[in-house]
Protein backbone atom coordinates (compact mmCIF):
# COMPACT_ATOMS: atom_id res chain seq x y z
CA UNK A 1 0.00 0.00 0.00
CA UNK A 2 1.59 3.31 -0.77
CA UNK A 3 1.60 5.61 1.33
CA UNK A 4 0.83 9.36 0.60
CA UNK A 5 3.42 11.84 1.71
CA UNK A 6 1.30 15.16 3.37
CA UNK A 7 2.98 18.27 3.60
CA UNK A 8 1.89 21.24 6.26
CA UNK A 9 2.46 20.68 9.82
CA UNK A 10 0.36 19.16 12.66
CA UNK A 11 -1.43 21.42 15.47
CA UNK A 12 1.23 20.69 17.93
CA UNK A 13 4.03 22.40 15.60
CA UNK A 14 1.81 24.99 14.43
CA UNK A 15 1.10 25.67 18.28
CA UNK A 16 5.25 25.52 18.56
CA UNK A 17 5.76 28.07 16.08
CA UNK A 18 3.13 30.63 17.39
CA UNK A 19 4.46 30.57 20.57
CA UNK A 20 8.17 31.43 19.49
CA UNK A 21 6.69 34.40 17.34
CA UNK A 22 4.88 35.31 20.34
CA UNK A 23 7.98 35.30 22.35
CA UNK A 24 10.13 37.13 19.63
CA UNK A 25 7.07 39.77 18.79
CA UNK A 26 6.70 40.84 22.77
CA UNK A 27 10.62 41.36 22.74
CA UNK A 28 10.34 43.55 20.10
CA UNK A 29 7.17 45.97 20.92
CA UNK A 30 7.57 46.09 24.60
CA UNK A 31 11.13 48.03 23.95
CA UNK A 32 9.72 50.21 21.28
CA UNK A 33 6.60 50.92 23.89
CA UNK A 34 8.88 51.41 26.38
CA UNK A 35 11.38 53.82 24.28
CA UNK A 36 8.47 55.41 22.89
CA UNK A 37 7.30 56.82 26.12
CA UNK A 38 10.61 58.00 27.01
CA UNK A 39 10.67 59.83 23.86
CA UNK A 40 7.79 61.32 24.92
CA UNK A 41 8.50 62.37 28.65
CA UNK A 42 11.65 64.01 27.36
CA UNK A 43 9.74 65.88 24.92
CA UNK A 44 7.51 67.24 27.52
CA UNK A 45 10.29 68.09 29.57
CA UNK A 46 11.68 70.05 27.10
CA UNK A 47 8.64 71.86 25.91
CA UNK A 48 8.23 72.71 29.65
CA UNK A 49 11.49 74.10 29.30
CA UNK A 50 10.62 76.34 26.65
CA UNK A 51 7.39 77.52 28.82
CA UNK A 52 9.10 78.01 31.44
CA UNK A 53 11.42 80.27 29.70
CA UNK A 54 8.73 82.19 27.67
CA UNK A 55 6.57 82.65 30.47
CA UNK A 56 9.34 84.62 32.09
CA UNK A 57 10.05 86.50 28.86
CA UNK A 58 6.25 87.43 28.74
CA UNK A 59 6.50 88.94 32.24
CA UNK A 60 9.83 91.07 31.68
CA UNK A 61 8.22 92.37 28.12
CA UNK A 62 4.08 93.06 29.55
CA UNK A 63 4.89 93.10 33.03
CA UNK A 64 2.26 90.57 34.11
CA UNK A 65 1.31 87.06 33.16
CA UNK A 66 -0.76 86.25 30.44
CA UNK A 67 -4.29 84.62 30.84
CA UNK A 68 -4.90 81.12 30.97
CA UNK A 69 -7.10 79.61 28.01
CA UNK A 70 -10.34 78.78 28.07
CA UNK A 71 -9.84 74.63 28.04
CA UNK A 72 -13.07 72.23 27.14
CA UNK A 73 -14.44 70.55 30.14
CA UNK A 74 -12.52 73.38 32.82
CA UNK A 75 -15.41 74.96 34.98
CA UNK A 76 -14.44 78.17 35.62
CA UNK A 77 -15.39 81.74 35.86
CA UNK A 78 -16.66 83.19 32.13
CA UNK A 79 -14.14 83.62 29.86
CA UNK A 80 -12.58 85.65 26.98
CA UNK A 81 -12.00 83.35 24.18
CA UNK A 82 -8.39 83.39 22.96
CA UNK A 83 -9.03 85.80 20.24
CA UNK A 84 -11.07 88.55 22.42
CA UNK A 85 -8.26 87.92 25.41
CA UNK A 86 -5.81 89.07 22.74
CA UNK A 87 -7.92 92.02 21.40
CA UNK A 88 -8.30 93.32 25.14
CA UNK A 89 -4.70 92.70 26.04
CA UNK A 90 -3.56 94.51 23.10
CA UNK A 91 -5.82 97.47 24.48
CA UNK A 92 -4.94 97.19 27.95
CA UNK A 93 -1.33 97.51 26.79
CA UNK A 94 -2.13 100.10 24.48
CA UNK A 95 -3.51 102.94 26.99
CA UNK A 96 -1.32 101.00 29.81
CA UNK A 97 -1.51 103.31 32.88
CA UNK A 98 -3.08 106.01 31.49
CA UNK A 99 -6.79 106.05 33.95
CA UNK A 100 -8.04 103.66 36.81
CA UNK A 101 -11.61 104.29 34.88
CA UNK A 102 -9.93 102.84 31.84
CA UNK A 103 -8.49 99.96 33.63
CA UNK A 104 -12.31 98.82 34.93
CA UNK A 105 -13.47 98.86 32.27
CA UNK A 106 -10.68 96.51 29.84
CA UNK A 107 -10.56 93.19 32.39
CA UNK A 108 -7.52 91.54 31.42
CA UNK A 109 -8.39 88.16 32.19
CA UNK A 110 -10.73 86.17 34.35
CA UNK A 111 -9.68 82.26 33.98
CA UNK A 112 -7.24 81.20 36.77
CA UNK A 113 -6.83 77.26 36.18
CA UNK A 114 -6.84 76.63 31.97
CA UNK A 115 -4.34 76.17 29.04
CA UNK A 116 -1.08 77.56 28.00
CA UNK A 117 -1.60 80.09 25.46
CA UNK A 118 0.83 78.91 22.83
CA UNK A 119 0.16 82.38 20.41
CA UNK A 120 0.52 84.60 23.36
CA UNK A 121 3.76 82.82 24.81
CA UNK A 122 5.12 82.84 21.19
CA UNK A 123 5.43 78.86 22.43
CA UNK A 124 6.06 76.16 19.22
CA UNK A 125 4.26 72.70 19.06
CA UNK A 126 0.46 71.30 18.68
CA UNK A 127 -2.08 73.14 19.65
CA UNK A 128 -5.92 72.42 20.90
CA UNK A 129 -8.67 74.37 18.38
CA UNK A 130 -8.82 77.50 20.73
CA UNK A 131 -4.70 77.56 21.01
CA UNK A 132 -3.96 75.74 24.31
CA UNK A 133 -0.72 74.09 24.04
CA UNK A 134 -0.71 70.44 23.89
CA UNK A 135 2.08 67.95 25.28
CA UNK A 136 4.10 65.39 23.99
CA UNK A 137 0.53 63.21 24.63
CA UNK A 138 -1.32 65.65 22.78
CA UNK A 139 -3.48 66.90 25.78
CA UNK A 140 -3.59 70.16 26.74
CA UNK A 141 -1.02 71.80 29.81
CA UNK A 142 -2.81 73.04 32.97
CA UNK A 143 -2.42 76.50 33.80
CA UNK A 144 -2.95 77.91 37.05
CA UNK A 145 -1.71 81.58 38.46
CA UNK A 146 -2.11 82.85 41.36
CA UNK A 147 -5.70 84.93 42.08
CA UNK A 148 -4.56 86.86 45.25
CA UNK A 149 -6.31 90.23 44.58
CA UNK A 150 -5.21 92.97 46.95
CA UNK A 151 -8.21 94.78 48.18
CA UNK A 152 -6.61 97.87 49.52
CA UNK A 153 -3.87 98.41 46.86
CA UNK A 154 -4.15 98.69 43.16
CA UNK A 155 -7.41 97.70 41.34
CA UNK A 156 -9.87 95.70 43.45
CA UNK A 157 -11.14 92.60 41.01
CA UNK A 158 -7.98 92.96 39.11
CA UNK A 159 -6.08 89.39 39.86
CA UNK A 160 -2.46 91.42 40.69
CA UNK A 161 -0.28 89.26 38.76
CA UNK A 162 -2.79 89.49 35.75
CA UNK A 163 -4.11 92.79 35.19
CA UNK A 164 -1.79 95.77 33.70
CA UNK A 165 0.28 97.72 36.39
CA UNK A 166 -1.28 95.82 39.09
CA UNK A 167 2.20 94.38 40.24
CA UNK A 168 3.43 98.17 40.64
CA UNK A 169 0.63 99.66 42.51
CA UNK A 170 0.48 96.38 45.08
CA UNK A 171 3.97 96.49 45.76
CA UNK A 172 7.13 94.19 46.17
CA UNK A 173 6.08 93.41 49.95
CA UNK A 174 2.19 92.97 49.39
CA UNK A 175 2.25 90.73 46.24
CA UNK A 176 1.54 86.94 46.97
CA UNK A 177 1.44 83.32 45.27
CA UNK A 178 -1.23 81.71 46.68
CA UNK A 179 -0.31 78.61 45.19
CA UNK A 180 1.42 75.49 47.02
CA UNK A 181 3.30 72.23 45.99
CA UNK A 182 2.47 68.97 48.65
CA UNK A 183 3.58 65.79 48.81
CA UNK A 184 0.24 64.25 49.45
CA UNK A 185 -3.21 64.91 48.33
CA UNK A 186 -4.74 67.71 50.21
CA UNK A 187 -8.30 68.64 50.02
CA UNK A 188 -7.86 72.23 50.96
CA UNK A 189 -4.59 72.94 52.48
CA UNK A 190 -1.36 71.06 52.46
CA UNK A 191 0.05 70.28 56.01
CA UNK A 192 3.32 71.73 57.09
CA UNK A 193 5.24 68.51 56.75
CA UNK A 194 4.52 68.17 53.47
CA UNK A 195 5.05 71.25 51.92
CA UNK A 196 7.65 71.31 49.44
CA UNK A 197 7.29 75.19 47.97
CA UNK A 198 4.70 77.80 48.86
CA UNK A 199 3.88 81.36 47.83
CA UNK A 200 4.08 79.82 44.20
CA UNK A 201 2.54 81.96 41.28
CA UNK A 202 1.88 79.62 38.69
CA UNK A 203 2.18 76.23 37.71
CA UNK A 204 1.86 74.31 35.01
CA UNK A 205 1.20 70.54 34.56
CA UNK A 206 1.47 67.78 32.02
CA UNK A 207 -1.07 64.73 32.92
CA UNK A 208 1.42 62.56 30.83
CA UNK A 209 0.40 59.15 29.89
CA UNK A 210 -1.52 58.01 32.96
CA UNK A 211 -4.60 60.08 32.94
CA UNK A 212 -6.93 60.07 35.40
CA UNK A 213 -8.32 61.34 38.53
CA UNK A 214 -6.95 58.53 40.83
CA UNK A 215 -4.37 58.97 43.67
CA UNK A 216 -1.67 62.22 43.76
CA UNK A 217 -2.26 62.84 40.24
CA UNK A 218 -5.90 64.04 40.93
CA UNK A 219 -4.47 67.15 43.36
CA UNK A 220 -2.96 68.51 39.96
CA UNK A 221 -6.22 68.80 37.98
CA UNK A 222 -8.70 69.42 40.69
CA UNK A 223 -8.30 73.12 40.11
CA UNK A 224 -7.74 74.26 43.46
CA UNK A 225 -4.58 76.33 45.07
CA UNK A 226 -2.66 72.84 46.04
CA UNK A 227 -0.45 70.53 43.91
CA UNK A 228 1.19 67.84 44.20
CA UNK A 229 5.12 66.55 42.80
CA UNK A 230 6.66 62.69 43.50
CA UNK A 231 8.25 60.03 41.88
CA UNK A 232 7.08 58.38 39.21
CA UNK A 233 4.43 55.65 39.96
CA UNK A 234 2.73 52.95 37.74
CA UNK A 235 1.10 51.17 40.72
CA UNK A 236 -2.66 51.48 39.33
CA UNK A 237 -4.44 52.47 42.41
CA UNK A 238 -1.37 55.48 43.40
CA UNK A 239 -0.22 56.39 39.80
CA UNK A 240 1.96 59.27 39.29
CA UNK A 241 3.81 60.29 36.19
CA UNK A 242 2.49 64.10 36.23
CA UNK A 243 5.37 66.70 35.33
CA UNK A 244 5.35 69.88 36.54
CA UNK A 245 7.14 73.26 36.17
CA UNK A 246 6.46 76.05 38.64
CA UNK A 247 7.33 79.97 39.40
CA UNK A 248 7.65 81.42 43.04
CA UNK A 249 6.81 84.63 44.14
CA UNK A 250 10.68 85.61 44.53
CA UNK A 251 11.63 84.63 41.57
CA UNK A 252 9.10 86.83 39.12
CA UNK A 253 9.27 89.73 41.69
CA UNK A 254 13.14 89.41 40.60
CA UNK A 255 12.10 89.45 37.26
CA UNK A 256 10.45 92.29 37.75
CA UNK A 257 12.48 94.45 39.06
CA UNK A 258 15.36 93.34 37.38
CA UNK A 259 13.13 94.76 34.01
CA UNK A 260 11.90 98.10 35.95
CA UNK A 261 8.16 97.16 36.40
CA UNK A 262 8.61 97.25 39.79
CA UNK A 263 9.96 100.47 42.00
């Protein structure tokens, strides 16, 4: 009886061979995940760089900050979209200190917690359709500034750090960052022990790839005055891969005076 020679292989080989591609495919994409994301993170880091370095420029040139933008899903006071901020800032600047009547009338901005205004800051990379800055993961920065609002100096309503000529009229001694960076999650108020920096006048955030609401990371979108900085954390239920850049009160009222808006 002749026997017929089949070719193809059985289910146990065919099982053999998936596994080994298996193997040799996981070996492959888990490195290029992996340096993918560092690609990324060093991106953002970078980019931050850049804000950090225009947001300083901003202040020495205006004198003040510029407004946070209006970000979908932010719940916030009503705000100038990014083309009527820039109208009114280019007014305000315009007739600078000229009356106090003028002043109430032009509000220079009234968003404290939104995007970075990538136009404004003169800032490259993506952008979200109303101009806030996007990271490395393509969501938008956080923006936060200080809202301390001297009541017996300057403009009351005008944010100090915000408004045209506010930092001037309030003073070196009376201006404050209300803003503070914890190492824990704190509903309201950070406690002593875990303060890392206070009287902080802006900060800015990148959610990276873990987005979410869950553990430290949620202090830094919660738009309140407190935020939070630690390592890096993958643990699912206490994630943390948030980076942050920040500006204290000593260091703009340096650049301040050091470009003659201050006394």
């Amino acid at each position: 009886m002749t026997r017929i020679k089949q070719n193809g292989f059985s289910l146990v080989e065919l099982s053999i061979v998936l596994l080994i591609m298996g193997v040799l495919s996981s070996s492959v994409v888990i490195p290029l995940v992996s340096t993918m994301k560092q690609a990324r993170i060093k991106q953002t880091a970078a980019q931050l760089a850049n804000i950090r370095q225009a947001m300083h420029g901003y202040l020495v040139s205006v004198g003040r900050l510029p407004c946070p933008v209006k970000t979908t899903g932010l719940v916030d006071a009503p705000a100038f979209s990014l083309a009527d901020n820039n109208v009114v800032n280019k007014v305000i600047d315009a007739v600078s200190d000229t009356t106090g009547e003028q002043h109430n009338r032009l509000q220079a901005c009234d968003v404290q917690h939104g995007g970075v205004p990538a136009a404004v800051l003169g800032v490259m990379g993506e952008q979200s359709a109303n101009g806030a800055l996007l990271d490395a993961w393509g969501r938008p920065y956080h923006y936060s500034v200080s809202w301390s609002d001297h009541q017996a100096l300057g403009r009351p309503g005008s944010p100090d750090w915000l408004s045209v000529g506010e930092p001037a009229a309030v003073g070196i001694s009376n201006l404050e960052g209300e803003l503070v960076l914890c190492r824990s999650v704190a509903s309201s108020s950070c406690l002593a022990k875990d303060v890392i920096a206070n009287q902080i006048v802006w900060v800015i955030v990148s959610e990276g790839l873990i987005q979410g609401d869950v553990g430290l990371q949620s202090e830094n979108t919660d738009m309140d005055k407190v935020f939070v900085q630690s390592a890096y954390s993958s643990n699912h239920q206490h994630p943390f891969d948030d980076q942050l850049i920040w500006a204290s009160r000593s260091e703009l009222v340096y650049w301040l005076l050091r470009a003659n808006w201050l006394p």
